[in-house]
Protein backbone atom coordinates (compact mmCIF):
# COMPACT_ATOMS: atom_id res chain seq x y z
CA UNK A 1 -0.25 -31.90 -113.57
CA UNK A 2 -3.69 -33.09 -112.16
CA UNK A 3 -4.81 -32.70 -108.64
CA UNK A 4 -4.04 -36.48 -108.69
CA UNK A 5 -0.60 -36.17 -108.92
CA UNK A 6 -0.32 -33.41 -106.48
CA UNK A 7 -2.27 -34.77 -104.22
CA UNK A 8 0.36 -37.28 -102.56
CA UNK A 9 4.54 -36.03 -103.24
CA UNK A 10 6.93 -39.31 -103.95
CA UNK A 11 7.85 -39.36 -100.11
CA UNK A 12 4.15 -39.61 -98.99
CA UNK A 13 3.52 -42.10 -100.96
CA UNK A 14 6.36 -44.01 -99.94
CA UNK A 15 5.11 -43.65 -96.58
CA UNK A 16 1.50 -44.93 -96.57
CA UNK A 17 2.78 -48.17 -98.61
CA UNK A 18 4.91 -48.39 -95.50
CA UNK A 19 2.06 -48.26 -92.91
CA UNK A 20 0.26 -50.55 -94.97
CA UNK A 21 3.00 -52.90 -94.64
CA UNK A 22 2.96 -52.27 -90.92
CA UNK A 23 -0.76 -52.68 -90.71
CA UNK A 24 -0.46 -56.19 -92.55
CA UNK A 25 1.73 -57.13 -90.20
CA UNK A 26 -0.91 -57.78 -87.53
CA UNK A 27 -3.75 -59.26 -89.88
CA UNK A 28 -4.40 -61.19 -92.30
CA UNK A 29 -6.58 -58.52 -93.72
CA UNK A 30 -4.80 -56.87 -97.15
CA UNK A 31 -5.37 -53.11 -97.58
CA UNK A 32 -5.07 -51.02 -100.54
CA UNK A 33 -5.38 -47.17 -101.53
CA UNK A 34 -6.73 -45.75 -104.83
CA UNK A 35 -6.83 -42.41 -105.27
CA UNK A 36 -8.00 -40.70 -108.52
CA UNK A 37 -9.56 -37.29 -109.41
CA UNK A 38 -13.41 -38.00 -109.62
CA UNK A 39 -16.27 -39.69 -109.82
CA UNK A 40 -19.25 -39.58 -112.34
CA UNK A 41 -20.31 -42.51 -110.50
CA UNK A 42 -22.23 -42.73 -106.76
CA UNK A 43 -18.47 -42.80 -104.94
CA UNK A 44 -19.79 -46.33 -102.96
CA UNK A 45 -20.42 -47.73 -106.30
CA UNK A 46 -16.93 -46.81 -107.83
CA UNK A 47 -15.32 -47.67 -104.58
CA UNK A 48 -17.28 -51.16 -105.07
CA UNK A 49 -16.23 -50.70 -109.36
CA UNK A 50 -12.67 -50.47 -108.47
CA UNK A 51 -12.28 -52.86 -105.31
CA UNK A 52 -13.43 -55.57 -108.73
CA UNK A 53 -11.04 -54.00 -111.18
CA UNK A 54 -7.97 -54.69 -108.47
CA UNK A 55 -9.38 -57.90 -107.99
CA UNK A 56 -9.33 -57.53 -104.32
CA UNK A 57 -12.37 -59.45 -104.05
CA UNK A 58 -10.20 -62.49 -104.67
CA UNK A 59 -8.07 -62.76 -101.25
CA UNK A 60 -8.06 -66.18 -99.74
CA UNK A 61 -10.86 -65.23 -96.51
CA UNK A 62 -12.70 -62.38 -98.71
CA UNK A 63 -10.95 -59.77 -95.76
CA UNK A 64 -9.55 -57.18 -98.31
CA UNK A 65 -10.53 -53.68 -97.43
CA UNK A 66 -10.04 -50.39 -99.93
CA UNK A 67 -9.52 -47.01 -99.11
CA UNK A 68 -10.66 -45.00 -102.31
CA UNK A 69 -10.28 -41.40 -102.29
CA UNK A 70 -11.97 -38.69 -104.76
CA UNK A 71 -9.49 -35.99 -104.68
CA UNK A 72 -11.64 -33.06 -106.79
CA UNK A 73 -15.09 -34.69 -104.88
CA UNK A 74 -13.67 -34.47 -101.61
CA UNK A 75 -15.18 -37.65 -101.24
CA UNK A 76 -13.48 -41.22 -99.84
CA UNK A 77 -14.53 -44.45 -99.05
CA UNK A 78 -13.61 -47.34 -97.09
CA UNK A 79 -15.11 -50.60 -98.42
CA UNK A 80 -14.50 -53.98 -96.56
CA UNK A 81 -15.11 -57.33 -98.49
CA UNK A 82 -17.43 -60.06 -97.57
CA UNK A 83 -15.60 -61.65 -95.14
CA UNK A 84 -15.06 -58.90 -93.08
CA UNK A 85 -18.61 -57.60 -93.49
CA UNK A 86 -20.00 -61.15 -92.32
CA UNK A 87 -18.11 -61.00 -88.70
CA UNK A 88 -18.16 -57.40 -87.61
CA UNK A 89 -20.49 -54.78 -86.21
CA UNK A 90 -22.48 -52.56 -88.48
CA UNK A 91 -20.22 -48.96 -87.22
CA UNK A 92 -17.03 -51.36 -87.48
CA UNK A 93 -15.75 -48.76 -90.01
CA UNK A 94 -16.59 -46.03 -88.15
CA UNK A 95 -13.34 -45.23 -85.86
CA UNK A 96 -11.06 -45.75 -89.28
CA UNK A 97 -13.24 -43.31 -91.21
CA UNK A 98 -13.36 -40.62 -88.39
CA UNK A 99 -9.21 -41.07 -88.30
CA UNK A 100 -9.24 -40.26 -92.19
CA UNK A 101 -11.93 -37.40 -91.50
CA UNK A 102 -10.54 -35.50 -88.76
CA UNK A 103 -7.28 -35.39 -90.64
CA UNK A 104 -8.92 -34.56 -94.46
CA UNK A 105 -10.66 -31.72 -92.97
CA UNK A 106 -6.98 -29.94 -91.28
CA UNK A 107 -5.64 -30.42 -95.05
CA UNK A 108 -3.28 -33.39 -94.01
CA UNK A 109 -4.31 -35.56 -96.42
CA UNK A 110 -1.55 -38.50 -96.25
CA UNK A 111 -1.90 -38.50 -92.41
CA UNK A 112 -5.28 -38.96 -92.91
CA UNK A 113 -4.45 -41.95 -94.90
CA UNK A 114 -1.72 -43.18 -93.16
CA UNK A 115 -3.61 -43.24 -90.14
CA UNK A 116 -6.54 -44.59 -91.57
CA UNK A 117 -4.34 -47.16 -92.61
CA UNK A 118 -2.94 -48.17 -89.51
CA UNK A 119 -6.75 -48.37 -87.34
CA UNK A 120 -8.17 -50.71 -89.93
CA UNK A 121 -5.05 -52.72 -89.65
CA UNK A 122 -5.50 -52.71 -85.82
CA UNK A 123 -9.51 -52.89 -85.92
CA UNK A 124 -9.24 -55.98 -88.78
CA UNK A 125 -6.26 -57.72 -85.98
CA UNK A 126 -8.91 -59.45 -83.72
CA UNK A 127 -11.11 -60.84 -86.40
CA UNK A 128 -8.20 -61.55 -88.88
CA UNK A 129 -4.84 -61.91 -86.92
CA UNK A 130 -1.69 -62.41 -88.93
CA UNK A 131 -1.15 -66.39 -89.72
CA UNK A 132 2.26 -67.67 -89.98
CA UNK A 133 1.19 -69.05 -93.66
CA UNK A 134 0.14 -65.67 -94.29
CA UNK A 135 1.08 -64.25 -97.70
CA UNK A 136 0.85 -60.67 -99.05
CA UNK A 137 -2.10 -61.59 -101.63
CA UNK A 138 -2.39 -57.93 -102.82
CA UNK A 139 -0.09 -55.38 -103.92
CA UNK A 140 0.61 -52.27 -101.73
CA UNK A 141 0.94 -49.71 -104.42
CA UNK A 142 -1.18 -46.90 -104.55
CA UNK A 143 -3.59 -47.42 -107.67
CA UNK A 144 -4.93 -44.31 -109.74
């Protein structure tokens, strides 16, 4: 088994598909998690590499965001589209990434992500609030 595979047990997976489904309840934004072993890559441009191969870049307002984690780096990333990019402050991603952070460095890994999860739901809310013709564009599995 790869450090992939251990990185997340069944149950924690289960739960940050659930707080993404909680954060997408507020905004319009869609949020996904890919997690894989490494990068040969600059870990921006994979994040950027795999944001393409998920086609996230296709959501309706360009206001997907990815949280793309490099287990064996120790590396992650959280990479907003266009849309988002075009309305908010330059440190917008800061708070999320200090959530995801604080937690990585303890060792609690899905909190980190779960909780990363849940403040770019709530920072994405007042720029892209939930519409009641919203649909879920993007899936909420975890990708590898």
């Amino acid at each position: 088994m790869s450090k992939v595979e251990e990185f997340l047990s069944p149950a924690e997976e289960k739960e940050i598909i659930s707080a993404i489904r909680i954060a997408e309840t507020n905004t319009s934004g869609e949020i996904r998690v890919h997690i894989e072993a490494s990068s040969e890559k600059d870990h921006y441009e994979r994040a950027l590499e795999v944001f393409h191969l998920l086609k996230m870049d296709n959501t309706k307002d360009a206001n997907a965001v990815l949280i793309y984690v490099a287990v064996n780096d120790k590396k992650f990333v959280i990479y907003g589209d266009k849309g988002i990019n075009k309305v908010v402050p330059k440190d917008f991603w800061d708070t999320t990434k200090d959530v995801i952070q604080n937690n990585f460095k303890k060792g609690n890994f899905k909190q980190g992500i779960v909780d990363g999860i849940l403040k770019a739901g709530e920072e994405l809310q007042d720029h892209f609030p939930w519409q009641i013709d919203d649909e879920n564009e993007l899936s909420n599995e975890i990708s590898k």
